[in-house]
Structure formats: structure tokens, C-alpha cells
C-alpha atoms as a PDB file:
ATOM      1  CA  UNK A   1       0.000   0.000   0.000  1.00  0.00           C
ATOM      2  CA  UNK A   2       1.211   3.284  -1.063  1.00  0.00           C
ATOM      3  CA  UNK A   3       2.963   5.292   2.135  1.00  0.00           C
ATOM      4  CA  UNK A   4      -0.007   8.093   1.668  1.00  0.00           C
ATOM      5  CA  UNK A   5      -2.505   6.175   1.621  1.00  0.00           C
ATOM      6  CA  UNK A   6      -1.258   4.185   4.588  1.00  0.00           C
ATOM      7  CA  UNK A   7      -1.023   7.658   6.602  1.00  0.00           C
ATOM      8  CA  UNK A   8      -4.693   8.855   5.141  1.00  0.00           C
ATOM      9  CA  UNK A   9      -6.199   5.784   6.564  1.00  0.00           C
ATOM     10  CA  UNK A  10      -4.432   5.834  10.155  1.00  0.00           C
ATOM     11  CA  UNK A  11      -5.381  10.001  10.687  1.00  0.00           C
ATOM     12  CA  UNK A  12      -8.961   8.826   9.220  1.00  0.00           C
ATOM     13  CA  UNK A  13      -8.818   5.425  11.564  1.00  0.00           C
ATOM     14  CA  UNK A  14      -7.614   8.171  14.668  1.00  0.00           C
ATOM     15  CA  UNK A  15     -10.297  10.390  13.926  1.00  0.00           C
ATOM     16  CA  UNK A  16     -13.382   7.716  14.132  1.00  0.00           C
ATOM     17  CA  UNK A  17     -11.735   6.227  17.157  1.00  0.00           C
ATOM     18  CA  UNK A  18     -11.634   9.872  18.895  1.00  0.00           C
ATOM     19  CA  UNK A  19     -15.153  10.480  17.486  1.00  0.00           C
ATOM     20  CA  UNK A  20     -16.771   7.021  18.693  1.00  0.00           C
ATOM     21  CA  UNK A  21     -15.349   7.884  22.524  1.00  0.00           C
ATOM     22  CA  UNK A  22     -16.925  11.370  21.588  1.00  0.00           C
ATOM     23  CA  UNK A  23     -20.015   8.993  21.113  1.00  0.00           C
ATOM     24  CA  UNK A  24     -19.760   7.105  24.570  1.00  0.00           C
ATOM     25  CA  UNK A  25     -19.348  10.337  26.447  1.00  0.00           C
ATOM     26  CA  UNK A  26     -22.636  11.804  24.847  1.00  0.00           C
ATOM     27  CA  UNK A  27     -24.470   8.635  25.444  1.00  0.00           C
ATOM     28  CA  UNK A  28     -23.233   8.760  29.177  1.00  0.00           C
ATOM     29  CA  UNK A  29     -24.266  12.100  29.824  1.00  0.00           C
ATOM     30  CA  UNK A  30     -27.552  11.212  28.731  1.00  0.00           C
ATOM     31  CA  UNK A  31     -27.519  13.618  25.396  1.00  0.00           C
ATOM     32  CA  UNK A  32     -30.571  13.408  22.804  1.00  0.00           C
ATOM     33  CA  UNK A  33     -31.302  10.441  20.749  1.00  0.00           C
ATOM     34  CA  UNK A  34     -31.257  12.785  17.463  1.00  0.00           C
ATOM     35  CA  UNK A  35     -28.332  14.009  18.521  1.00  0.00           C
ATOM     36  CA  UNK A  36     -25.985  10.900  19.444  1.00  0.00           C
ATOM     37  CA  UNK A  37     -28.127   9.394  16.231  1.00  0.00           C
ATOM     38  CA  UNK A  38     -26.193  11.878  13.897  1.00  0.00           C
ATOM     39  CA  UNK A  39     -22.830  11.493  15.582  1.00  0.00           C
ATOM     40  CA  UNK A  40     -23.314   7.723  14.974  1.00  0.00           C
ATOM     41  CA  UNK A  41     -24.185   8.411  11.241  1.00  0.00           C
ATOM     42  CA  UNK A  42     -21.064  10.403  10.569  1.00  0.00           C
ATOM     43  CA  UNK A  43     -18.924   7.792  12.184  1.00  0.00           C
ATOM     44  CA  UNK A  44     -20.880   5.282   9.324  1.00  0.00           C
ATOM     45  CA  UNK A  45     -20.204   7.513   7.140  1.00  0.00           C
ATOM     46  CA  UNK A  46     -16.505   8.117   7.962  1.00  0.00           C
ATOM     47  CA  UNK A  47     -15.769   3.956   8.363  1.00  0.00           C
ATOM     48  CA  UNK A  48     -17.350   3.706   4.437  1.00  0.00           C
ATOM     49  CA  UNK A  49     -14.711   6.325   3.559  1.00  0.00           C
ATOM     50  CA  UNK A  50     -12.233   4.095   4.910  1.00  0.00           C
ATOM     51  CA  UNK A  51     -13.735   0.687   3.373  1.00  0.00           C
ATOM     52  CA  UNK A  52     -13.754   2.466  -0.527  1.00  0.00           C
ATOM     53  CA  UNK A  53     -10.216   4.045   0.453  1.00  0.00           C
ATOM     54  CA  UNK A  54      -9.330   0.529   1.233  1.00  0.00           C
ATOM     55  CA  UNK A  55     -11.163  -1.323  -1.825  1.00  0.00           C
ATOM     56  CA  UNK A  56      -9.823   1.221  -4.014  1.00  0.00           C
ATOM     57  CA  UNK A  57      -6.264   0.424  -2.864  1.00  0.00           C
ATOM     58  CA  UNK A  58      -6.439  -3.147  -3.169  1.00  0.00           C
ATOM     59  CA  UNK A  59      -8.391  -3.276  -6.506  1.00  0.00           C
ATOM     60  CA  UNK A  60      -5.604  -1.254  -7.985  1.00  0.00           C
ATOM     61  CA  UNK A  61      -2.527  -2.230  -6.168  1.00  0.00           C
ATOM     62  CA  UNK A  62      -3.349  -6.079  -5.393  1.00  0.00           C
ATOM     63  CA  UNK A  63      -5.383  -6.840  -8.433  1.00  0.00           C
ATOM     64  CA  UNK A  64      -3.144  -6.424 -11.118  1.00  0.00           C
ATOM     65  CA  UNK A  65      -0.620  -9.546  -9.878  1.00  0.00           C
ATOM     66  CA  UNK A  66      -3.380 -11.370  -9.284  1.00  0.00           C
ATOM     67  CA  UNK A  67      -4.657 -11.465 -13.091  1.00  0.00           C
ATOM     68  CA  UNK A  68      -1.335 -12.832 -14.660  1.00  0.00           C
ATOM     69  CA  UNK A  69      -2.376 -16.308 -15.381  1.00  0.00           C
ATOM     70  CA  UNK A  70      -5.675 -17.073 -17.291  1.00  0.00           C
ATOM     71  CA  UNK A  71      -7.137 -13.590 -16.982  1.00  0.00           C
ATOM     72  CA  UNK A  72     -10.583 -14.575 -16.564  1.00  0.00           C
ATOM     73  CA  UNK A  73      -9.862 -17.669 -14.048  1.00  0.00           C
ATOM     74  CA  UNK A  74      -8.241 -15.035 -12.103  1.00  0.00           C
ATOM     75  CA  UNK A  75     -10.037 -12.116 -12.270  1.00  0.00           C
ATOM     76  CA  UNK A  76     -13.354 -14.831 -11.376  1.00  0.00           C
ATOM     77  CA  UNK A  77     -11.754 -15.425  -8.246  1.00  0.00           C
ATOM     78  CA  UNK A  78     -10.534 -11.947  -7.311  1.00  0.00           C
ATOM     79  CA  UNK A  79     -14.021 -10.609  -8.087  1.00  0.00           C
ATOM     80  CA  UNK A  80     -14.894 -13.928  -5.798  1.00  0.00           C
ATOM     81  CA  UNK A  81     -12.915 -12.884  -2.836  1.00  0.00           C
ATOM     82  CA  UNK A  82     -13.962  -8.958  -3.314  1.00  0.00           C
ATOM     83  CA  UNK A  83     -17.783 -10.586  -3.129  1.00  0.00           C
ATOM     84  CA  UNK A  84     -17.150 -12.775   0.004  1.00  0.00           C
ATOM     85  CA  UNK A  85     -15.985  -9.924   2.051  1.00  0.00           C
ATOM     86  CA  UNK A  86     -18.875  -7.664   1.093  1.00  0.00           C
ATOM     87  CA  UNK A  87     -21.537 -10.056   1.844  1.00  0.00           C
ATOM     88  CA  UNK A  88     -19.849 -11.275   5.350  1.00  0.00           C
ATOM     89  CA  UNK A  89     -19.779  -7.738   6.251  1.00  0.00           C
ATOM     90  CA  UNK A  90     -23.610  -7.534   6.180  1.00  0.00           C
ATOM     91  CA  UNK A  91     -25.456  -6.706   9.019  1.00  0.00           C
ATOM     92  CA  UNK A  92     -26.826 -10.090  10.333  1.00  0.00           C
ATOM     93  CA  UNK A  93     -30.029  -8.756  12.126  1.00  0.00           C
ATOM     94  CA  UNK A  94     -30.290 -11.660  14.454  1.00  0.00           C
ATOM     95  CA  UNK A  95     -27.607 -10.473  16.049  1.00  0.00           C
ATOM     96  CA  UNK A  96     -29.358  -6.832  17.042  1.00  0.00           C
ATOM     97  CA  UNK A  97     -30.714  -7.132  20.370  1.00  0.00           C
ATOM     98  CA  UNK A  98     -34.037  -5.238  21.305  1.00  0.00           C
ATOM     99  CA  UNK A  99     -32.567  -4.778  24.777  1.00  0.00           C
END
């Protein structure tokens, strides 16, 4: 991974941590539901940053040693991997609790 990038992603990484304890503090204190609510959707917001920073990185840094055998056998199983990491990172709403 290019040196910039690496940096980008550890000040963005920094800045959600220090913004998710911002988070906890607000929900201790017993701040407003809209309020925290907002807070939590620009950390959301922030991590997707992060993920297409990421993807982006790996699709055009990792990708291109992947595909030099048969490129279609190898691009099918890079495309593959890509899809097994964006469907394990679903939301499995079983797993919410109501309580």
C-alpha cells in the first residue's frame, strides 16, 4: 500500500476512534437520541470512507498480480474474494438485540 494512503487511513482510523469515545461520552451524559443518532451516522459515514479508500487500494494495487495467469480464471476469483468480504460484512439482524 502506497505510504499516503497508509497515513490517510491511520489520521482517518484516529479520527473515528476519537469520534466514537466522543459517542460514549454523549451517550453517558444522557444527550438526545437525534443528537448521538447523527454522531453515529457520521462515524458510518466516515468507516465507508475508509472501506472504498481501502477497496480502491487493493483493486488497484493487489489486483493487477493477481490477473497474470488465465485472466478470466483469475479475475473470477478476485471478483470472488472482493464478493465474500462484502456479503460477510452484512449486518446479520439476528444479532441486534431489542434490549
Amino acid at each position: 500500500m502506497d505510504q499516503e494512503i497508509y497515513a490517510d487511513l491511520l489520521r482517518r482510523l484516529a479520527n473515528i476512534r476519537g469520534h466514537v469515545r466522543g459517542v460514549s461520552r454523549m451517550v453517558e451524559a444522557g444527550e438526545d437520541f437525534p443528537s448521538v443518532l447523527r454522531q453515529i451516522i457520521a462515524i458510518q459515514g466516515a468507516l465507508e470512507r475508509v472501506r472504498l479508500i481501502l477497496m480502491h487500494s487493493h483493486i488497484t494495487n493487489c489486483l493487477p498480480p493477481m490477473l497474470e495467469g488465465d485472466p478470466r480464471i483469475e479475475l473470477e476469483r478476485a471478483l470472488a474474494e472482493l464478493e465474500e468480504i462484502l456479503i460477510d460484512t452484512r449486518i446479520d439482524k439476528s444479532r441486534i438485540s431489542s434490549g
